[in-house]
C-alpha atoms as a PDB file:
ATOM      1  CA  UNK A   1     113.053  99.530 117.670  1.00  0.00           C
ATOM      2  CA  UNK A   2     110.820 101.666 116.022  1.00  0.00           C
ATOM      3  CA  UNK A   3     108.676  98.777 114.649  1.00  0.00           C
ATOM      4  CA  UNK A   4     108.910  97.094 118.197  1.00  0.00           C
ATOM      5  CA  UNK A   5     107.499 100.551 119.984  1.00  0.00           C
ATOM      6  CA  UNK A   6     105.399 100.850 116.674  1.00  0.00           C
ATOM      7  CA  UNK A   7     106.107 104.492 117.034  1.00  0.00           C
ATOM      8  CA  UNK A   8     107.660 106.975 114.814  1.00  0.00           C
ATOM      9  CA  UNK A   9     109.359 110.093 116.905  1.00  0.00           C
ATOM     10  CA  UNK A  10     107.763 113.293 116.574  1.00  0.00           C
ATOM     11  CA  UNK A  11     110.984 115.403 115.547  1.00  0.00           C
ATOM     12  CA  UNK A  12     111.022 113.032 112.484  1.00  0.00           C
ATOM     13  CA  UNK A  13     107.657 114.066 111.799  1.00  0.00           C
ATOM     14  CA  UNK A  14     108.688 118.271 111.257  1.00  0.00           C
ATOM     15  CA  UNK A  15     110.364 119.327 107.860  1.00  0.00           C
ATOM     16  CA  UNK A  16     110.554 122.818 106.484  1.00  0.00           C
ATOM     17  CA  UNK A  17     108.939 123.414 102.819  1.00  0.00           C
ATOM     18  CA  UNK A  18     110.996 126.077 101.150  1.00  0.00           C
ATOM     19  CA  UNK A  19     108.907 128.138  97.592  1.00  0.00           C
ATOM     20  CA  UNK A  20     111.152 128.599  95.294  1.00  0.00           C
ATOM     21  CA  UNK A  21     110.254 130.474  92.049  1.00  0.00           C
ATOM     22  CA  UNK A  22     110.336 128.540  88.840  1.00  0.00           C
ATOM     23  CA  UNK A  23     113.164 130.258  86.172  1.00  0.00           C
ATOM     24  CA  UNK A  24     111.706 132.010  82.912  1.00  0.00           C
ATOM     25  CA  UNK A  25     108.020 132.392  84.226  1.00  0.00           C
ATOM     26  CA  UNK A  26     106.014 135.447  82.609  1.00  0.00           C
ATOM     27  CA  UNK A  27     103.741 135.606  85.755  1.00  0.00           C
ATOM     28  CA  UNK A  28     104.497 134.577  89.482  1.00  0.00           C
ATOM     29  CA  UNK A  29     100.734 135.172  90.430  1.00  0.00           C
ATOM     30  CA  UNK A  30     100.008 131.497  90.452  1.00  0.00           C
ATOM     31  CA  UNK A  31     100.815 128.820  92.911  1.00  0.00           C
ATOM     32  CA  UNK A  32     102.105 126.721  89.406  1.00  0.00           C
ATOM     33  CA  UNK A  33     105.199 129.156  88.913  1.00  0.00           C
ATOM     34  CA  UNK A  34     106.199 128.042  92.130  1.00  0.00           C
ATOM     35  CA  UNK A  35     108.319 124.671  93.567  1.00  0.00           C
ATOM     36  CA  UNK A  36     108.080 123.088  96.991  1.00  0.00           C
ATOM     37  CA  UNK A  37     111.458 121.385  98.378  1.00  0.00           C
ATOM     38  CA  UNK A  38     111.113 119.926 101.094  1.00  0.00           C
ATOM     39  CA  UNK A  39     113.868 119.331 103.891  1.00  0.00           C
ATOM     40  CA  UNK A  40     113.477 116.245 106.300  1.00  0.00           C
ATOM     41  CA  UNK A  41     115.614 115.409 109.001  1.00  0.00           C
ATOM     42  CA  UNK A  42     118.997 113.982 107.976  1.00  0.00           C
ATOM     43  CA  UNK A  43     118.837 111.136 110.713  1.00  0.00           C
ATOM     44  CA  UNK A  44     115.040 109.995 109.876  1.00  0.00           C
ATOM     45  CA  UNK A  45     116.021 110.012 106.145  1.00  0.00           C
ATOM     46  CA  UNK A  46     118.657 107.495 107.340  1.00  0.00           C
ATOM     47  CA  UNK A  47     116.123 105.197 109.466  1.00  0.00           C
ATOM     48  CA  UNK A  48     113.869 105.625 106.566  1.00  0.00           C
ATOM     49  CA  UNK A  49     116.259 103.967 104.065  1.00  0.00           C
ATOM     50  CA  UNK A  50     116.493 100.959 106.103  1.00  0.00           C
ATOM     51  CA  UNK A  51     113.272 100.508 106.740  1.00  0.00           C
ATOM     52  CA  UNK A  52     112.383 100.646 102.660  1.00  0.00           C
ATOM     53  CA  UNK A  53     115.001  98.336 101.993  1.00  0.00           C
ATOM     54  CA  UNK A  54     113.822  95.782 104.622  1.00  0.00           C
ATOM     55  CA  UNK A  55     109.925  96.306 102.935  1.00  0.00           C
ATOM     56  CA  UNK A  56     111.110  96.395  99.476  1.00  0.00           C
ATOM     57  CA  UNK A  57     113.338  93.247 100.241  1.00  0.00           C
ATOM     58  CA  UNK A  58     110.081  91.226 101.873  1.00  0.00           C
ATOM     59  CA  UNK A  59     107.451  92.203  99.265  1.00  0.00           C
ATOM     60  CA  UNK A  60     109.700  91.739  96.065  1.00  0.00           C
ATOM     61  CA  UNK A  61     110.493  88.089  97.084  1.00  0.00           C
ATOM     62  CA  UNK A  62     107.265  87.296  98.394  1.00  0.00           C
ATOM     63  CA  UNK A  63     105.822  88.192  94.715  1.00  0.00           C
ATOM     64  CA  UNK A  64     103.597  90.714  95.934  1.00  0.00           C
ATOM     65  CA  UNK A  65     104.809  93.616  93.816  1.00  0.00           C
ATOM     66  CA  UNK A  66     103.496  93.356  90.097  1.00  0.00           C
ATOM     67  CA  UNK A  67     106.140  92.441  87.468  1.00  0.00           C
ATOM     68  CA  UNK A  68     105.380  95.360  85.938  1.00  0.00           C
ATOM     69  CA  UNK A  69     106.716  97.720  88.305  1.00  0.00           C
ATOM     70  CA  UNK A  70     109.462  98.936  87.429  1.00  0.00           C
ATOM     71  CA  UNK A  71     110.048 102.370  88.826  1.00  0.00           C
ATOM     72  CA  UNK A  72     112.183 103.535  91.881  1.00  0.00           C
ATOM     73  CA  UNK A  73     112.395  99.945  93.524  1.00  0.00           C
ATOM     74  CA  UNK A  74     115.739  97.743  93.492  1.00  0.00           C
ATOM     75  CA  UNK A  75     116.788  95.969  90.447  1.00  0.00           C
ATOM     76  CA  UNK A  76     113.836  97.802  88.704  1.00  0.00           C
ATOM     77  CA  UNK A  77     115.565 100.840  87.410  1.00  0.00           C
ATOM     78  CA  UNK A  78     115.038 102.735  84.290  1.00  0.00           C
ATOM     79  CA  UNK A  79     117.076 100.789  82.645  1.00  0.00           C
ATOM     80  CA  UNK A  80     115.190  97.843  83.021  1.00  0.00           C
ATOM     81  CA  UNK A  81     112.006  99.823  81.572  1.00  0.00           C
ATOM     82  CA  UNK A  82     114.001 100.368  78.661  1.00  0.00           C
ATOM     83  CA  UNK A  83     114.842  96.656  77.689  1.00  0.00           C
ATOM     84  CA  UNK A  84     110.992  95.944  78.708  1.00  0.00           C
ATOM     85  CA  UNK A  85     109.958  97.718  76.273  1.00  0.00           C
ATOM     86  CA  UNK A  86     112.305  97.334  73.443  1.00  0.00           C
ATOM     87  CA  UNK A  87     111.368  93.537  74.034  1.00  0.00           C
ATOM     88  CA  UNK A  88     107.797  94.298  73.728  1.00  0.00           C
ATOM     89  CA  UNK A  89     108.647  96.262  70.475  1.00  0.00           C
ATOM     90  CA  UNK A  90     110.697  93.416  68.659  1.00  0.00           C
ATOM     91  CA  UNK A  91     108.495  90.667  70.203  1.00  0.00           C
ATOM     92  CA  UNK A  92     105.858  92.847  68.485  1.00  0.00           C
ATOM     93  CA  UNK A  93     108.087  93.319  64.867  1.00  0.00           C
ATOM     94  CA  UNK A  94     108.625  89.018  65.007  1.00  0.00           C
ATOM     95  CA  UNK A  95     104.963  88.686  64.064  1.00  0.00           C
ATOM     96  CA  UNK A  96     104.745  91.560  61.690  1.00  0.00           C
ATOM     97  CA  UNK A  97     102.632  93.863  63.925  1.00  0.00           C
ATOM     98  CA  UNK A  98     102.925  97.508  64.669  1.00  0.00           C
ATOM     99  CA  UNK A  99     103.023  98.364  68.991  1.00  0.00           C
ATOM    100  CA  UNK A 100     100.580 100.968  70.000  1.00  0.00           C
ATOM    101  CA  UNK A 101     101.001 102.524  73.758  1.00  0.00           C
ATOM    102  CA  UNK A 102      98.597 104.960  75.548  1.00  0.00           C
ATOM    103  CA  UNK A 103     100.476 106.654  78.387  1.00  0.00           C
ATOM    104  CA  UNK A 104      98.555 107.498  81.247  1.00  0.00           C
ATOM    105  CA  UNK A 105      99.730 109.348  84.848  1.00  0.00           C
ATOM    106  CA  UNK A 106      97.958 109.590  87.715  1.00  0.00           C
ATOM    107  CA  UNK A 107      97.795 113.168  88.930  1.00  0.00           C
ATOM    108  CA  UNK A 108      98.357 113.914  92.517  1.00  0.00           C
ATOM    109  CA  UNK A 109      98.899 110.401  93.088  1.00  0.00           C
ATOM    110  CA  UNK A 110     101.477 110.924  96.138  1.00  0.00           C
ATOM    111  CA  UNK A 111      99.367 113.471  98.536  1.00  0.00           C
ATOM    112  CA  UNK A 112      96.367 111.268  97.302  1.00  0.00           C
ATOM    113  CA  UNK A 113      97.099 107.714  99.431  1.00  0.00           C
ATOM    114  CA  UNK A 114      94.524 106.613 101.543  1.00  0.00           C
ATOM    115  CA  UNK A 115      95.723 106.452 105.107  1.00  0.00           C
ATOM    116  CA  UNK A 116      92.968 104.243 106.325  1.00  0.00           C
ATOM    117  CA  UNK A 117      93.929 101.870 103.471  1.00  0.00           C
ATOM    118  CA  UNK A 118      97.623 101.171 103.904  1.00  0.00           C
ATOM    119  CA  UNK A 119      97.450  99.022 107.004  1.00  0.00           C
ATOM    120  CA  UNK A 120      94.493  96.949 105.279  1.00  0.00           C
ATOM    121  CA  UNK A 121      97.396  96.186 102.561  1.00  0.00           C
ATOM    122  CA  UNK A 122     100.022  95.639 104.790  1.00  0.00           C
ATOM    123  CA  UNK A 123      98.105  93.416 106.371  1.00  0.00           C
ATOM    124  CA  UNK A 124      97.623  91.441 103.193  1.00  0.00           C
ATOM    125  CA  UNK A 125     100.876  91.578 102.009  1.00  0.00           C
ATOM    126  CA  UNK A 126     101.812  88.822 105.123  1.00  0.00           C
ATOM    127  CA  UNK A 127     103.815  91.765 107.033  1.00  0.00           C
ATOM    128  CA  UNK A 128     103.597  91.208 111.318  1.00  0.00           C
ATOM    129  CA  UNK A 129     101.337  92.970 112.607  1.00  0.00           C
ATOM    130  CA  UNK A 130     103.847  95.611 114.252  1.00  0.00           C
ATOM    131  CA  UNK A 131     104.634  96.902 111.037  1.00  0.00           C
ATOM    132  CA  UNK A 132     100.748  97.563 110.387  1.00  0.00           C
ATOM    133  CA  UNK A 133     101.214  99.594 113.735  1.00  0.00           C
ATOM    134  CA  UNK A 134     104.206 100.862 112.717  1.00  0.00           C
ATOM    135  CA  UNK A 135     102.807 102.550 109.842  1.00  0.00           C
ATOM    136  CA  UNK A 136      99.265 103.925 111.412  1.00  0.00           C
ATOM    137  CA  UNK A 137     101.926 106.044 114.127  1.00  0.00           C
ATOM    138  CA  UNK A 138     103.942 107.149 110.813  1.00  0.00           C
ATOM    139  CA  UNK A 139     101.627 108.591 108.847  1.00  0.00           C
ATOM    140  CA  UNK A 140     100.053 110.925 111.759  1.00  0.00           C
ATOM    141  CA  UNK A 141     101.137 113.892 113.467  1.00  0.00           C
ATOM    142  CA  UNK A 142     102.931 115.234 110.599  1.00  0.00           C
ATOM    143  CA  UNK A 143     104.094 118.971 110.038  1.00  0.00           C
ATOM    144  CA  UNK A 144     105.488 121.369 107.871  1.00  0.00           C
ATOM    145  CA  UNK A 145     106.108 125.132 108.117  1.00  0.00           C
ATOM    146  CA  UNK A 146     106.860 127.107 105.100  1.00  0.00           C
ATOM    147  CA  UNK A 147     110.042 129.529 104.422  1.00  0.00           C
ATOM    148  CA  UNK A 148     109.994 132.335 101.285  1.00  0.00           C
ATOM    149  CA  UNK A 149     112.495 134.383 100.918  1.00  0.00           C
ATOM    150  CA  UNK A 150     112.567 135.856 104.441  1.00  0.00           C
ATOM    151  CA  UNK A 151     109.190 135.263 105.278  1.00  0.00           C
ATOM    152  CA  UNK A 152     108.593 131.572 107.603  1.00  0.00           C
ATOM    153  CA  UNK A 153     104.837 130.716 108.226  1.00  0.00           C
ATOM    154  CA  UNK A 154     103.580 128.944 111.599  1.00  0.00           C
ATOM    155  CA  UNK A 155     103.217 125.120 111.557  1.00  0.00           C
ATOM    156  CA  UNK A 156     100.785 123.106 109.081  1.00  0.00           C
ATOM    157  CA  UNK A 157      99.245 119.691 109.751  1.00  0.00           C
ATOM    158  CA  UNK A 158     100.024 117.714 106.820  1.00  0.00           C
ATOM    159  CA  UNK A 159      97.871 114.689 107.528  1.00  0.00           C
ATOM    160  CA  UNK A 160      97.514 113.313 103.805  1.00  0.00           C
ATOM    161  CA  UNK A 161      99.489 111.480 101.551  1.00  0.00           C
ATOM    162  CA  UNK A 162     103.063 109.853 101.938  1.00  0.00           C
ATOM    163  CA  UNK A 163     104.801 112.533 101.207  1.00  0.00           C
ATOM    164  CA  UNK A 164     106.855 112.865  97.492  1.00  0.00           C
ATOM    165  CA  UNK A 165     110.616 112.482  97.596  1.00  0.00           C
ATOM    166  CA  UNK A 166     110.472 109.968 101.259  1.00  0.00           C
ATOM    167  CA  UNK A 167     112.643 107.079 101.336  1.00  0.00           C
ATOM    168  CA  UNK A 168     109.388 105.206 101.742  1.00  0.00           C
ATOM    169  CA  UNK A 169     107.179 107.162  99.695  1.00  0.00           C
ATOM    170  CA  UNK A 170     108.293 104.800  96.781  1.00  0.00           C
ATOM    171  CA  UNK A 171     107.576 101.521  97.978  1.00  0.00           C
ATOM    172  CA  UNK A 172     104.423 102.585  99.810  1.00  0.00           C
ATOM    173  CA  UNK A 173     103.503 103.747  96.447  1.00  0.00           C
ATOM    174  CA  UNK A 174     104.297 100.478  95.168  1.00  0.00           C
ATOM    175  CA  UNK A 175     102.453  98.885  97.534  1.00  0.00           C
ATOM    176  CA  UNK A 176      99.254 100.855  96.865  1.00  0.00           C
ATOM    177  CA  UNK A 177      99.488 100.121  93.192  1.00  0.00           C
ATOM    178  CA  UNK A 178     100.492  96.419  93.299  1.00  0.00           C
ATOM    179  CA  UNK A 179      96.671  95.665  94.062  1.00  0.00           C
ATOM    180  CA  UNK A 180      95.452  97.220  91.475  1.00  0.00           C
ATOM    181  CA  UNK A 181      97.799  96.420  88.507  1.00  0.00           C
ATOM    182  CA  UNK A 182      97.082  92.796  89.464  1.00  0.00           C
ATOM    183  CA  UNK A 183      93.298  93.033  89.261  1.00  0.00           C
ATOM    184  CA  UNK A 184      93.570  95.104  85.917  1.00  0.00           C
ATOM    185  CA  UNK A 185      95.698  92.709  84.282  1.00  0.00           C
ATOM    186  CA  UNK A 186      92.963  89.791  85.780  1.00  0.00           C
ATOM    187  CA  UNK A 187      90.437  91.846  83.960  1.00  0.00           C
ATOM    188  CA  UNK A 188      92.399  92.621  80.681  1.00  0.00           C
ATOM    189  CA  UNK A 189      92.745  88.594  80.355  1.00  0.00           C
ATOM    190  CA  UNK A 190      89.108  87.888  81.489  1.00  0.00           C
ATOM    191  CA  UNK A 191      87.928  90.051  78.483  1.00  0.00           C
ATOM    192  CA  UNK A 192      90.368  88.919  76.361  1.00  0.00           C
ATOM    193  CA  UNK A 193      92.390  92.174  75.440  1.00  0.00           C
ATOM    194  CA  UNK A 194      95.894  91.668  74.177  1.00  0.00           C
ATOM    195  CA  UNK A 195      97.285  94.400  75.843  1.00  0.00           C
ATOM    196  CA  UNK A 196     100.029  94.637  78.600  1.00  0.00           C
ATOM    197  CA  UNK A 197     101.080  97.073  81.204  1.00  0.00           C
ATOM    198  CA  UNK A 198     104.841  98.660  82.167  1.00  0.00           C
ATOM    199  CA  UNK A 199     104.591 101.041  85.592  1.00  0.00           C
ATOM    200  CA  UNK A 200     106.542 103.275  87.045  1.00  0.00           C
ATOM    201  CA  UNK A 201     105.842 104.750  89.387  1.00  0.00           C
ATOM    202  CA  UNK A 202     102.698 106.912  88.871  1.00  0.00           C
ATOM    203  CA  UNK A 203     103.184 106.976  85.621  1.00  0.00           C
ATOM    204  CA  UNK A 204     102.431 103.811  83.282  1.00  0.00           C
ATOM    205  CA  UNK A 205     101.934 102.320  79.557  1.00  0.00           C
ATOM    206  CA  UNK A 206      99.450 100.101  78.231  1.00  0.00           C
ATOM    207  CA  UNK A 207     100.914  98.195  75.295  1.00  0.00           C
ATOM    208  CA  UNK A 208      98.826  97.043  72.686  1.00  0.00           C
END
């Protein structure tokens, strides 16, 4: 219903950020020795669930995810980074070369996504055009309101990102990164560099 209405209710959109202090920290005068956790509505966690699955199910069998992509999406666990890697390692030892791997994470990466660019990708990745308008209702209109120790602030708009920790915030992430894993490895092959790439989530290898 939600994709029919292409509307995403507005309690859904309210969660409560609570600061808690970091353990062992010399100095609590900077926003670093201090954690966010934030508290969504139990129900809208539950609708959110379904809908990732339904996503995750469409774009994983219509090859639009990267192979690489390995982190926080179904039958793509950790585990399966692991034996990725290990085969890149052996496949590396059967002709007598060393592996070499330059980690790289993309800072911010979750508050960063580009709202006016998600329905451009949904739209590419073949999804009806009620998810597209689906999605443009979901990410607007959010709001948070803080709680430390006693202390409760008044509402924020929090009208960036996809919010860290969602059910959907991992295959929207996905679905930002697809694109350009894809046109890297295009690149990587155009100019003839032998080196590979293992994601997950915002964090990712380059194996040479």
């Amino acid at each position: 219903m939600c994709f029919k209405l292409g509307h995403w209710p507005s309690h859904f959109k309210i969660f409560t950020s609570i600061i808690i202090p970091k353990p062992n920290k010399e100095s609590y005068n900077s926003p670093k020795s201090f954690r966010p956790i934030i508290l969504l509505n139990t129900l809208g966690k539950l609708i959110k669930k379904v809908i990732g699955d339904r996503l995750q199910f469409h774009l994983i069998s219509n090859n639009f995810i990267h192979p690489s992509q390995l982190g926080s999406l179904k039958q793509r666990s950790m585990l399966d980074t692991n034996i990725t890697l290990t085969h890149f390692i052996y496949s590396g030892w059967i002709k007598q070369k060393m592996m070499s791997t330059l980690v790289f994470n993309i800072a911010q990466f979750f508050p960063s996504l580009n709202h006016q660019l998600l329905p451009l990708i949904l739209r590419k990745a073949r999804f009806d055009p009620k998810v597209e308008h689906f999605f443009s209702n979901y990410l607007v209109g959010r709001k948070t309101w803080y709680f430390w120790n006693i202390f409760s602030s008044l509402f924020f708009n929090v009208e960036i990102g996809v919010g860290q920790g969602s059910a959907l915030s991992s295959i929207l992430s996905a679905l930002y990164l697809a694109s350009v894993l894809y046109n890297l490895e295009k690149c990587l092959k155009i100019l003839k560099i032998p080196v590979s790439i293992l994601s997950f989530v915002n964090d990712g290898l380059l194996i040479a």
